[in-house]
PDB file of N, CA and C in Angstrom:
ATOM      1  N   UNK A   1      -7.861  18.471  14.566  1.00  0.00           N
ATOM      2  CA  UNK A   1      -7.491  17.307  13.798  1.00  0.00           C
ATOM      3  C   UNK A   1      -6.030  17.434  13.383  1.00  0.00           C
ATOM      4  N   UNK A   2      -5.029  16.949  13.401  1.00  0.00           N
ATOM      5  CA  UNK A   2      -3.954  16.255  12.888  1.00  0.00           C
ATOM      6  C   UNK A   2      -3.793  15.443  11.892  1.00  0.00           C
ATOM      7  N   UNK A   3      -2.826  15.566  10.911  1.00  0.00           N
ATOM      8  CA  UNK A   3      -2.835  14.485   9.860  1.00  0.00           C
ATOM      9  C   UNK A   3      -1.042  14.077  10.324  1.00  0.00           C
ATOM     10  N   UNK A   4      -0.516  13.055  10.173  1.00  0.00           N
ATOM     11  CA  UNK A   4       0.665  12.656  10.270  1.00  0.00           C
ATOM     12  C   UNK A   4       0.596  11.960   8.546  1.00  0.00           C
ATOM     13  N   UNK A   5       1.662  12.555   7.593  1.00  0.00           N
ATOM     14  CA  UNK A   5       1.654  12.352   6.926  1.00  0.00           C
ATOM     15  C   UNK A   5       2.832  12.101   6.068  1.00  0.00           C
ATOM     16  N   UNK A   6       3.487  11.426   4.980  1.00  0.00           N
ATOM     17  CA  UNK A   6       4.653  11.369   4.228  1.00  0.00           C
ATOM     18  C   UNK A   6       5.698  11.186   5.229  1.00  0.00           C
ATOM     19  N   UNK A   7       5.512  10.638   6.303  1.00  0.00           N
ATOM     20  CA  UNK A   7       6.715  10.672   6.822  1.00  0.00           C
ATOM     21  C   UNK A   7       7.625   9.363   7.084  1.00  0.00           C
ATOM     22  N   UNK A   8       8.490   9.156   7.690  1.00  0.00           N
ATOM     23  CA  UNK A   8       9.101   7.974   7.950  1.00  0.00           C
ATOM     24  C   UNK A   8       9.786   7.578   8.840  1.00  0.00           C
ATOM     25  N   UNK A   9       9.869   6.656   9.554  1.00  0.00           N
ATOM     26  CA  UNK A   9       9.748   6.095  11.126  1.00  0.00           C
ATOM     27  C   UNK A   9      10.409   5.079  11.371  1.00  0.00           C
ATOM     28  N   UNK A  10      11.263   4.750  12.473  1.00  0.00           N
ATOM     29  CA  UNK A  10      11.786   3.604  12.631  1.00  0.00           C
ATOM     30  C   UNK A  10      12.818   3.611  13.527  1.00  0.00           C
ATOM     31  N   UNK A  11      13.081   2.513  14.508  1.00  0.00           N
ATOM     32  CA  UNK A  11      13.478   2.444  15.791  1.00  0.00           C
ATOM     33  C   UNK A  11      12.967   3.223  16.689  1.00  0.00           C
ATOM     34  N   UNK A  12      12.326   3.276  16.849  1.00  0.00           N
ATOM     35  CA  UNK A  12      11.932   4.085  18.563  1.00  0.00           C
ATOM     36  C   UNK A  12      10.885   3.413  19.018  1.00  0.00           C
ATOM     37  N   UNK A  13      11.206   3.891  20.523  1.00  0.00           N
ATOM     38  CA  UNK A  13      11.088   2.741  21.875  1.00  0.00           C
ATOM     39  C   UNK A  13       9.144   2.405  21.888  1.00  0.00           C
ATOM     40  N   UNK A  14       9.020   3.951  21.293  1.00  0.00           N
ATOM     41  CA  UNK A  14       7.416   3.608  21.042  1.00  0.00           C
ATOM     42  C   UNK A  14       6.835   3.299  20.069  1.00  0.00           C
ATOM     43  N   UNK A  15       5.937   3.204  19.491  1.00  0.00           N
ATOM     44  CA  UNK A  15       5.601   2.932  18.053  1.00  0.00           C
ATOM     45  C   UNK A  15       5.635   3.807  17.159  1.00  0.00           C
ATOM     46  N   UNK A  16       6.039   3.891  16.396  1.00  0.00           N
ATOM     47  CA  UNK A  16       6.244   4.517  14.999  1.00  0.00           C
ATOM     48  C   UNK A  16       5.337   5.728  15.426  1.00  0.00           C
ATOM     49  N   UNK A  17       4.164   5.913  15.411  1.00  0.00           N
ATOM     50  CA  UNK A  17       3.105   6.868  15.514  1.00  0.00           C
ATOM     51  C   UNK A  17       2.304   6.594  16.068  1.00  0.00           C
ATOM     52  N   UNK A  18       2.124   7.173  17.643  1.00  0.00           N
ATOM     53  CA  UNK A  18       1.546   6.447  18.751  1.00  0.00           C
ATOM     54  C   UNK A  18       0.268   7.597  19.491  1.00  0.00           C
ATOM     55  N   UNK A  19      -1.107   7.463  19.217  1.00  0.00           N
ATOM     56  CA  UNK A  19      -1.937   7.811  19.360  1.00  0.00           C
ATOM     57  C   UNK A  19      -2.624   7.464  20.942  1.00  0.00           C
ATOM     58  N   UNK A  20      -2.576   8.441  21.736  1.00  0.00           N
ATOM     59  CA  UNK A  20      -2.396   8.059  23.454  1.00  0.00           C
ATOM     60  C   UNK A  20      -3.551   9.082  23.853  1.00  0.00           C
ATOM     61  N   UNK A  21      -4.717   8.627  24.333  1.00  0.00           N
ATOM     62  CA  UNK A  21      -5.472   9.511  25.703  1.00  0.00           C
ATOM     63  C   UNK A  21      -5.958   8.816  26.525  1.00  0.00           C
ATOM     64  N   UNK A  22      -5.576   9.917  27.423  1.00  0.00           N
ATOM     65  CA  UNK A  22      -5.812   9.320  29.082  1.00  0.00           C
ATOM     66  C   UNK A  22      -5.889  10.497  29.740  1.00  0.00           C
ATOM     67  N   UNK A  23      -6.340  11.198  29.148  1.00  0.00           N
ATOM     68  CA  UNK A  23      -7.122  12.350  30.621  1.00  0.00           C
ATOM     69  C   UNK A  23      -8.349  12.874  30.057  1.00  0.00           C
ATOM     70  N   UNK A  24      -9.426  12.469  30.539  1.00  0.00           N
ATOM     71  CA  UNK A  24     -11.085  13.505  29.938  1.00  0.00           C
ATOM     72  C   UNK A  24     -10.927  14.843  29.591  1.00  0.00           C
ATOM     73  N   UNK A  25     -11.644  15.134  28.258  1.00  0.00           N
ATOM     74  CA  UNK A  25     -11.607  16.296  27.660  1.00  0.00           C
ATOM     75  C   UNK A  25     -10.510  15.642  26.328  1.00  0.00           C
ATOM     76  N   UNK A  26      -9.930  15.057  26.040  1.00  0.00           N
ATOM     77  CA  UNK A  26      -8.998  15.347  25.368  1.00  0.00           C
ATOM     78  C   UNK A  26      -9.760  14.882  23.826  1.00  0.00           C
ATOM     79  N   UNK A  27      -9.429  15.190  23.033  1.00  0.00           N
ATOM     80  CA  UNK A  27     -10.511  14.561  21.617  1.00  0.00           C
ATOM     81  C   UNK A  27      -9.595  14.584  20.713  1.00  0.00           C
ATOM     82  N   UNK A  28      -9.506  13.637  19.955  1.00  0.00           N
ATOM     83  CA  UNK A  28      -8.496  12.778  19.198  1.00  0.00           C
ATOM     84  C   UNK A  28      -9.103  12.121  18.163  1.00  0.00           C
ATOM     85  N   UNK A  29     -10.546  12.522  17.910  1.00  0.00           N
ATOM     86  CA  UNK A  29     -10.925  12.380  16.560  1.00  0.00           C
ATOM     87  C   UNK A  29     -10.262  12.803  15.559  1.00  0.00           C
ATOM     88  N   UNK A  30     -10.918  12.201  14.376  1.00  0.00           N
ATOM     89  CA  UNK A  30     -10.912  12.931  12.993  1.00  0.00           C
ATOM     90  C   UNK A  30      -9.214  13.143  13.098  1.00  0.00           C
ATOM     91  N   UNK A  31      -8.478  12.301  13.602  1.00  0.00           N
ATOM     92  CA  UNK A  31      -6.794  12.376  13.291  1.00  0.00           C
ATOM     93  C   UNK A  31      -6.602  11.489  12.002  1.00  0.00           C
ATOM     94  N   UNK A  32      -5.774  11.593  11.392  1.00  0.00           N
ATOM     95  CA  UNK A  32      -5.368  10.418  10.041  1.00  0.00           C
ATOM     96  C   UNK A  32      -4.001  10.351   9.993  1.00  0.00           C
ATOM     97  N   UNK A  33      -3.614   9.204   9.623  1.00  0.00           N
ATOM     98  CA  UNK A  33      -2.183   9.060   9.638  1.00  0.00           C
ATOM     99  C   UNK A  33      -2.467   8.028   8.191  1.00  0.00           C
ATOM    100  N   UNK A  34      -1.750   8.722   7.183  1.00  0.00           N
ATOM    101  CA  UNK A  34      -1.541   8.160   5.466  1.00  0.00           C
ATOM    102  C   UNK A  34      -0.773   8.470   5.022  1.00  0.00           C
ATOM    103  N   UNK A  35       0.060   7.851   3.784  1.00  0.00           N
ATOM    104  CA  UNK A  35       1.257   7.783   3.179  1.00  0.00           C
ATOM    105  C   UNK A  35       2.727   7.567   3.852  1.00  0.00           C
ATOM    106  N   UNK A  36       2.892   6.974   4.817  1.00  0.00           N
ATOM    107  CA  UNK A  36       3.488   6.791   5.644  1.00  0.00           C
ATOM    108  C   UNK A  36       4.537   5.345   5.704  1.00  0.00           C
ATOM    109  N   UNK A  37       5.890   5.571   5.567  1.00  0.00           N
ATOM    110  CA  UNK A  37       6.566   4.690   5.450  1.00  0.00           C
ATOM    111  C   UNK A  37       7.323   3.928   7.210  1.00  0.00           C
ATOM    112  N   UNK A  38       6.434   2.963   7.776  1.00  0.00           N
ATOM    113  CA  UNK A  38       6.892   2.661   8.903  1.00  0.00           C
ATOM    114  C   UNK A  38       7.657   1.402   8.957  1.00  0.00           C
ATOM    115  N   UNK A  39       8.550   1.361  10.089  1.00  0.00           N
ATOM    116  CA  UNK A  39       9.364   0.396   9.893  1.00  0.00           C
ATOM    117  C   UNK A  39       8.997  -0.736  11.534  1.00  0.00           C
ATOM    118  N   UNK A  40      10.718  -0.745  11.731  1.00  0.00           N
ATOM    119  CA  UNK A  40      10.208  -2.113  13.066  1.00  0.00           C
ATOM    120  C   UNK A  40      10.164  -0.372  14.168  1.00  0.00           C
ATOM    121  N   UNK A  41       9.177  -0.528  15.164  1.00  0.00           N
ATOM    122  CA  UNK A  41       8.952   0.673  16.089  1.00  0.00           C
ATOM    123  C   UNK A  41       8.791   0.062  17.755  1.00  0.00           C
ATOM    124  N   UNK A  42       8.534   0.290  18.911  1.00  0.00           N
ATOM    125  CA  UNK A  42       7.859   0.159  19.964  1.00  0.00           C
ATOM    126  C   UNK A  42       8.989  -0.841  20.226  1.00  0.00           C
ATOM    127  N   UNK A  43      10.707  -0.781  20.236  1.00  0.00           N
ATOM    128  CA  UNK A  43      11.658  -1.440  20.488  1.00  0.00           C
ATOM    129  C   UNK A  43      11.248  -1.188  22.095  1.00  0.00           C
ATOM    130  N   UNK A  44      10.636  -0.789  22.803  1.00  0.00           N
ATOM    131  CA  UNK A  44      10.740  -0.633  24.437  1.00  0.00           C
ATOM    132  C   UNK A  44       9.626  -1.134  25.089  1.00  0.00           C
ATOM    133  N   UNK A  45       8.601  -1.830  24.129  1.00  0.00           N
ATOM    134  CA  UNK A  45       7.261  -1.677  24.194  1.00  0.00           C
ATOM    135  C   UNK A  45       6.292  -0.435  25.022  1.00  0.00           C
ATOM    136  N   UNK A  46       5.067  -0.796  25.139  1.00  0.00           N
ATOM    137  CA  UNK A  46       4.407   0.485  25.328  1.00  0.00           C
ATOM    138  C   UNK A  46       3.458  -0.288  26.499  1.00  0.00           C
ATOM    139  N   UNK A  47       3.866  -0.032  27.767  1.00  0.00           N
ATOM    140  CA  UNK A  47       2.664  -0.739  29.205  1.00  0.00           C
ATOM    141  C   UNK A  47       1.945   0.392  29.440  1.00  0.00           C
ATOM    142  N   UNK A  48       1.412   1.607  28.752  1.00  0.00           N
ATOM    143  CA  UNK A  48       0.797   2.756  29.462  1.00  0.00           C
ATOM    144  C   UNK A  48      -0.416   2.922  29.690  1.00  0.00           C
ATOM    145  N   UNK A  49      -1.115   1.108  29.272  1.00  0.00           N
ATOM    146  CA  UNK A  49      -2.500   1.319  28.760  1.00  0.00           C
ATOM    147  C   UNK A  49      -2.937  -0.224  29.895  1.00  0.00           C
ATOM    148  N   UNK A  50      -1.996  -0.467  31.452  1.00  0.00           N
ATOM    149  CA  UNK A  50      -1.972  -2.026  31.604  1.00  0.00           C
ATOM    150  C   UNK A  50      -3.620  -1.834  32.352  1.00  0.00           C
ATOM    151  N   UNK A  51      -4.158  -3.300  32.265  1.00  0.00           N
ATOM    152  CA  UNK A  51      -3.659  -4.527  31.820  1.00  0.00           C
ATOM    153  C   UNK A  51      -3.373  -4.617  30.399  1.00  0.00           C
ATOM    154  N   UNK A  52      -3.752  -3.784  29.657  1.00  0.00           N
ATOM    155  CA  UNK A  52      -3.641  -4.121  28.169  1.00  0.00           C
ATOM    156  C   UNK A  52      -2.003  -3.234  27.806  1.00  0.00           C
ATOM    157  N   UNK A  53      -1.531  -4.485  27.701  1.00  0.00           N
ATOM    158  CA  UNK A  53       0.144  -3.619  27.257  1.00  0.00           C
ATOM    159  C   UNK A  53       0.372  -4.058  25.826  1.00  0.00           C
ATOM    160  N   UNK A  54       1.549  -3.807  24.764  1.00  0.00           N
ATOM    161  CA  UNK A  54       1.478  -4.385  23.908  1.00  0.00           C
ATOM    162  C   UNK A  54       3.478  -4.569  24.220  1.00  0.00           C
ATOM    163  N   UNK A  55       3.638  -5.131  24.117  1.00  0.00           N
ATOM    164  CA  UNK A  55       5.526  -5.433  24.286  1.00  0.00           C
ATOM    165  C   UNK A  55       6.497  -5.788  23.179  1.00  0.00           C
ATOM    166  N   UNK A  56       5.463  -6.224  22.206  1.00  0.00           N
ATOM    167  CA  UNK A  56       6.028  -6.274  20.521  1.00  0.00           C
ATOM    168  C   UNK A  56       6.485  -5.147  20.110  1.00  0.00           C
ATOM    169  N   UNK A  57       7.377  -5.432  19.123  1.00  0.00           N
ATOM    170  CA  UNK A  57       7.326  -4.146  18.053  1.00  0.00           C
ATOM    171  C   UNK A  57       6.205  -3.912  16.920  1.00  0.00           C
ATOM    172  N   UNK A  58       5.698  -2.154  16.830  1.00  0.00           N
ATOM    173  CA  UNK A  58       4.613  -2.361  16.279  1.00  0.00           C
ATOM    174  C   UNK A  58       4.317  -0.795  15.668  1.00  0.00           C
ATOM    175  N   UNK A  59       3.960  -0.876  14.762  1.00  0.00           N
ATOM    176  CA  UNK A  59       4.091   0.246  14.193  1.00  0.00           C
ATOM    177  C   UNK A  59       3.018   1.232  14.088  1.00  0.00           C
ATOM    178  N   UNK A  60       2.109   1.127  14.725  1.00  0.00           N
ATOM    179  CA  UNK A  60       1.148   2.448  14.882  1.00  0.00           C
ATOM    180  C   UNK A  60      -0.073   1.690  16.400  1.00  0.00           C
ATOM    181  N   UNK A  61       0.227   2.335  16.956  1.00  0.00           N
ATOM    182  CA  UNK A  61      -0.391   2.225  18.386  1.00  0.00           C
ATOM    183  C   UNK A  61      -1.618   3.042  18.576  1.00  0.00           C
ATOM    184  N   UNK A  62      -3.256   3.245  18.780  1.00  0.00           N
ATOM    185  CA  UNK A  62      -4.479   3.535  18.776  1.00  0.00           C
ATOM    186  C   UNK A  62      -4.648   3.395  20.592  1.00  0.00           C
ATOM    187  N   UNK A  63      -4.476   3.948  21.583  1.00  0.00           N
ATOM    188  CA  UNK A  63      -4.820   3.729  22.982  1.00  0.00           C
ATOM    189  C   UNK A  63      -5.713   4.938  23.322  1.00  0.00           C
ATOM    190  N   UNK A  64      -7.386   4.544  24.352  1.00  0.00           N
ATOM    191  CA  UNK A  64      -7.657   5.789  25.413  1.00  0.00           C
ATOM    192  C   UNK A  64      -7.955   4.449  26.316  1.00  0.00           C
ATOM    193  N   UNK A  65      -7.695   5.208  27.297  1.00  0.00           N
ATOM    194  CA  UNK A  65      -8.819   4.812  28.455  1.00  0.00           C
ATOM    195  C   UNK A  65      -9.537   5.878  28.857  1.00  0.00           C
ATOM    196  N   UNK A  66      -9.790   6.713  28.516  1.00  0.00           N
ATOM    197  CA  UNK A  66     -11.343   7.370  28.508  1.00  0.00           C
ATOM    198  C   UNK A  66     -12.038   7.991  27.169  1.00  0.00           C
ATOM    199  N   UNK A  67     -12.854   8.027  27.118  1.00  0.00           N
ATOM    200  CA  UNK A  67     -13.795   8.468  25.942  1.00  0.00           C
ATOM    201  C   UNK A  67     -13.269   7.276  24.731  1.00  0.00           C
ATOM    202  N   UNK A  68     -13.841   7.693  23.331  1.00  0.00           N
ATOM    203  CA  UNK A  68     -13.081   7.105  21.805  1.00  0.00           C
ATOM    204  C   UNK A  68     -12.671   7.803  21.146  1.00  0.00           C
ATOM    205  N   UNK A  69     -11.981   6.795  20.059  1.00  0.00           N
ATOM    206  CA  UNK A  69     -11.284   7.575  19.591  1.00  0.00           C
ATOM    207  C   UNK A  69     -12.210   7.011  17.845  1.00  0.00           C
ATOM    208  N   UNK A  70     -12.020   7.957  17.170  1.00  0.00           N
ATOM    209  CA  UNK A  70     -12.345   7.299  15.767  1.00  0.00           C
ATOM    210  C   UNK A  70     -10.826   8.226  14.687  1.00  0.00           C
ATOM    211  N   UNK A  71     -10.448   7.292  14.144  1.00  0.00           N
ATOM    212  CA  UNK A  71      -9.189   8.112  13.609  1.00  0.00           C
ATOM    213  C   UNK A  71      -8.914   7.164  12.408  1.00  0.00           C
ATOM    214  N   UNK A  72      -8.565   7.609  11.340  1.00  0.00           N
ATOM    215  CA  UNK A  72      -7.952   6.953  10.146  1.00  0.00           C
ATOM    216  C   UNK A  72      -6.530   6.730   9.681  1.00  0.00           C
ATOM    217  N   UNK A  73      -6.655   5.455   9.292  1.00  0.00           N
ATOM    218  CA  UNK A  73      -5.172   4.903   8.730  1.00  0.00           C
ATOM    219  C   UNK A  73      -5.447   4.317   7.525  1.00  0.00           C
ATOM    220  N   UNK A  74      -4.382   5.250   6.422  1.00  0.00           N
ATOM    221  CA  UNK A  74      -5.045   4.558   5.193  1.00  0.00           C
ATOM    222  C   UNK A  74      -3.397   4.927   4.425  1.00  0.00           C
ATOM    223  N   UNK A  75      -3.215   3.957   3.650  1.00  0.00           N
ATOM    224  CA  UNK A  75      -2.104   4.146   2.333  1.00  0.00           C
ATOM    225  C   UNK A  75      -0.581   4.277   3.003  1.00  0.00           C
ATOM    226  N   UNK A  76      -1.004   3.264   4.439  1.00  0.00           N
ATOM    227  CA  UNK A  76       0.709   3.624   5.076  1.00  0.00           C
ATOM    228  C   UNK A  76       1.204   1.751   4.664  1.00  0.00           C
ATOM    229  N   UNK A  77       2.495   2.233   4.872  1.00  0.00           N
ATOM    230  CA  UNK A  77       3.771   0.984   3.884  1.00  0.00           C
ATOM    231  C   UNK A  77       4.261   0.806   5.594  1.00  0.00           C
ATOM    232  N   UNK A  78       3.636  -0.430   5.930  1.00  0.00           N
ATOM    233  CA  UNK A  78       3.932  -0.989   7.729  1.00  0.00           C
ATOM    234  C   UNK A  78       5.134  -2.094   7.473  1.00  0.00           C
ATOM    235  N   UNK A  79       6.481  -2.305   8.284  1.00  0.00           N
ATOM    236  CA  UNK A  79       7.117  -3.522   7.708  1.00  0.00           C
ATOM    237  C   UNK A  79       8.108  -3.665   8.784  1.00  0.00           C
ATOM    238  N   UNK A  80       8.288  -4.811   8.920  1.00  0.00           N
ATOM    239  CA  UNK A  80       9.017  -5.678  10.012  1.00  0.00           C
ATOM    240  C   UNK A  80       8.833  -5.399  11.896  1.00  0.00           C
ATOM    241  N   UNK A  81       7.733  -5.836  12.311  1.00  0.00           N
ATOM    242  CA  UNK A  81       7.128  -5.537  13.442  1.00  0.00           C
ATOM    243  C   UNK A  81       6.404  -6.323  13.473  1.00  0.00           C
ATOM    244  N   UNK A  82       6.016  -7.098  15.010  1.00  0.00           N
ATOM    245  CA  UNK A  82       5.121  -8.019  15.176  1.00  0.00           C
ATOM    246  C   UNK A  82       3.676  -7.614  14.883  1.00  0.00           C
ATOM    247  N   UNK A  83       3.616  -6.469  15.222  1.00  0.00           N
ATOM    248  CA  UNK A  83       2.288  -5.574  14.923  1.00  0.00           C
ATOM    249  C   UNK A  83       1.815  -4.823  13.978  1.00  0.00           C
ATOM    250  N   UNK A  84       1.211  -4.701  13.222  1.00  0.00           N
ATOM    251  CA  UNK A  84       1.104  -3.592  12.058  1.00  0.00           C
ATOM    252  C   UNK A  84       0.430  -2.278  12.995  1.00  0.00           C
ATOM    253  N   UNK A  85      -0.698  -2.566  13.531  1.00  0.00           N
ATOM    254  CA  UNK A  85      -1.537  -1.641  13.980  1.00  0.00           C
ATOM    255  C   UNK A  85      -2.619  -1.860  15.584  1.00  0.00           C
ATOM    256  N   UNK A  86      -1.736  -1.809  16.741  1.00  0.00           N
ATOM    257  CA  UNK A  86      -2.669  -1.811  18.142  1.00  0.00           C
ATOM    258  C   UNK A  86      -3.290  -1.392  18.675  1.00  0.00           C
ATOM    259  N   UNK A  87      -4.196  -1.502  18.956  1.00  0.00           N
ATOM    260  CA  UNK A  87      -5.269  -0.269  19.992  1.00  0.00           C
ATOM    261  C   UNK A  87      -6.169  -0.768  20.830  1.00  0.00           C
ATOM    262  N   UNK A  88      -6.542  -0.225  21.458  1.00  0.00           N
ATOM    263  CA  UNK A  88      -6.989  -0.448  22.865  1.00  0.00           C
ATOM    264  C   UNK A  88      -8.119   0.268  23.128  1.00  0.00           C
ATOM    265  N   UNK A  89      -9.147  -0.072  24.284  1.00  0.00           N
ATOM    266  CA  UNK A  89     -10.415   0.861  24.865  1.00  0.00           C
ATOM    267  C   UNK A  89     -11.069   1.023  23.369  1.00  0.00           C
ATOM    268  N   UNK A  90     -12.589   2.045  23.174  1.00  0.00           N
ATOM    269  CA  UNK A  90     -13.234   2.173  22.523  1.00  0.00           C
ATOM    270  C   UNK A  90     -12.823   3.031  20.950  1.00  0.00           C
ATOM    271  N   UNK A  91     -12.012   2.032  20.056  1.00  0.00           N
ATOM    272  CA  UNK A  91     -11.136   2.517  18.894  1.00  0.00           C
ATOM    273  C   UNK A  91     -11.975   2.283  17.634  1.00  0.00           C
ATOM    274  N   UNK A  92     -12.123   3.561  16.683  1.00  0.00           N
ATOM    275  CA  UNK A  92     -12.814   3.009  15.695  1.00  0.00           C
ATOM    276  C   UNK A  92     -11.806   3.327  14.875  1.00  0.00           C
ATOM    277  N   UNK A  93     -11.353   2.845  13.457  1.00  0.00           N
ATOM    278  CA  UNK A  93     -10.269   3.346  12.625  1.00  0.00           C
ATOM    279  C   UNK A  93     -11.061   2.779  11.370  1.00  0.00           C
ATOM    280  N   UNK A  94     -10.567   3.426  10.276  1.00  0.00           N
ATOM    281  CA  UNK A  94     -11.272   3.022   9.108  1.00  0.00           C
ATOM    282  C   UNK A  94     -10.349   3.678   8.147  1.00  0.00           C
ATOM    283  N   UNK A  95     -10.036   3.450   7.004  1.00  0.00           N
ATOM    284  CA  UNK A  95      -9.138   3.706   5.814  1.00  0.00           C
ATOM    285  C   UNK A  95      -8.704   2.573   5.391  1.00  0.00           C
ATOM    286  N   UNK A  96      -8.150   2.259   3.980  1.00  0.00           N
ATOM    287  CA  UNK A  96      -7.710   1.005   3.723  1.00  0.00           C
ATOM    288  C   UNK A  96      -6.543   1.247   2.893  1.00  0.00           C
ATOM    289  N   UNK A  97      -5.970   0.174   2.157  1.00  0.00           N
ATOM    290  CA  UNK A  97      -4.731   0.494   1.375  1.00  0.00           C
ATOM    291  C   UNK A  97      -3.399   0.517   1.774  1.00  0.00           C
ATOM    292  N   UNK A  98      -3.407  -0.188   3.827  1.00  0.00           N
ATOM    293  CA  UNK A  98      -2.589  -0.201   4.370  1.00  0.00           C
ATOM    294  C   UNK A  98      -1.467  -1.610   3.844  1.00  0.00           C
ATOM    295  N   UNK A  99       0.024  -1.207   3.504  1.00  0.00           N
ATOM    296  CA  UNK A  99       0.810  -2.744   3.394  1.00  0.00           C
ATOM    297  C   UNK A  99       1.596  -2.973   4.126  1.00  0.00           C
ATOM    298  N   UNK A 100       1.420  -4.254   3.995  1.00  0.00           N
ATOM    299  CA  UNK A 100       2.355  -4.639   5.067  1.00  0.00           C
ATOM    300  C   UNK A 100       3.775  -5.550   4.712  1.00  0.00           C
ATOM    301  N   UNK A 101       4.542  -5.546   5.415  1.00  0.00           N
ATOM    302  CA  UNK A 101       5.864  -6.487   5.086  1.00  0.00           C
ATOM    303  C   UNK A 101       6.613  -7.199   6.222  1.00  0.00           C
ATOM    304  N   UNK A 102       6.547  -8.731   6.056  1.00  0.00           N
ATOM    305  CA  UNK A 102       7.449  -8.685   7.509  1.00  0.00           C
ATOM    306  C   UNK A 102       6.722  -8.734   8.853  1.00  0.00           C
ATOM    307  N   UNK A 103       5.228  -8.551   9.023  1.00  0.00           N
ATOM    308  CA  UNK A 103       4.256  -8.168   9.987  1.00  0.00           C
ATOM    309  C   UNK A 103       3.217  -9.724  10.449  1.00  0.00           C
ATOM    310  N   UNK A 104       3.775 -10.004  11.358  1.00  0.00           N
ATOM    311  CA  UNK A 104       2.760 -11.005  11.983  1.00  0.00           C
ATOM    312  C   UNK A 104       1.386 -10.630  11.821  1.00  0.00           C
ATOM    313  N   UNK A 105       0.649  -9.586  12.774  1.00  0.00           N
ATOM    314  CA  UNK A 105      -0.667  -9.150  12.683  1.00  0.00           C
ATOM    315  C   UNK A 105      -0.564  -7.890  12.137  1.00  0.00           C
ATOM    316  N   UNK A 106      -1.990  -7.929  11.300  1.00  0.00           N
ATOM    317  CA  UNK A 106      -1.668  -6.372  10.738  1.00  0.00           C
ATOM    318  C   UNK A 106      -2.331  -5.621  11.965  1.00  0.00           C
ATOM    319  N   UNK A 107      -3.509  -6.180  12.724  1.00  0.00           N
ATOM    320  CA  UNK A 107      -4.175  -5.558  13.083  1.00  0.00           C
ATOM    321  C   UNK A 107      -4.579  -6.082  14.748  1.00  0.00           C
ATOM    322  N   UNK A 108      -4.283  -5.142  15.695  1.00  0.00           N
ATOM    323  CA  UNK A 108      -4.814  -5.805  17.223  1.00  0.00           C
ATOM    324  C   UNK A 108      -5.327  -6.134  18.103  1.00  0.00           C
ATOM    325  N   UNK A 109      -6.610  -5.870  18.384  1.00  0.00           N
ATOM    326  CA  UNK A 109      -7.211  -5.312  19.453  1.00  0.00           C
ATOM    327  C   UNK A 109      -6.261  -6.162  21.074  1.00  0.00           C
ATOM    328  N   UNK A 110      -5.917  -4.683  21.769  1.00  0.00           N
ATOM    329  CA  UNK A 110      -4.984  -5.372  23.138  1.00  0.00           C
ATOM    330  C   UNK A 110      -6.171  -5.263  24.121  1.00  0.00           C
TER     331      UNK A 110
END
């Protein structure tokens, strides 16, 4: 498990904090990403997941194409990005307390 935590993010080509599997075996549960100050992210967008691409800017990205993922996002400060939060294939996420600023969708399914 991984926690990404207190940290702070902004401009890069991928999303702020970008949660990616794509090869079997890999397990990416029980990750959390909280307290987290994100800004505009995924300036390059992110096609690694096509048909489902996301090309916005967006500040926390959720992708597998194999297996799921269940992972938490809770108490992060999301702001100026079309996206607050994208993900893709079989994603469960749960935490709350997420804000947003500036954010079209908080939330995606691609």
């Amino acid at each position: 498990m991984t926690t990404v935590e207190d940290d702070t993010v902004s401009g890069n080509g991928l999303a702020g904090i970008t949660v990616h599997s794509r090869a079997p075996g890999q397990d990416l549960n029980g990750n959390v990403v909280a307290h987290n100050t994100i800004q505009t992210n995924n300036v390059d967008g992110d096609f690694d997941f096509a048909p489902h691409v996301d090309p916005a800017t967006t500040g926390i990205i959720v992708a597998t194409a194999v297996g799921s993922i269940s992972i938490t996002i809770k108490n992060n400060s999301i702001s100026n990005d079309v996206n607050g939060i994208w993900h893709t294939g079989p994603v469960t996420i749960s935490g709350k307390g997420n804000k947003y600023s500036k954010v079209a969708h908080h939330s995606v399914r691609g």
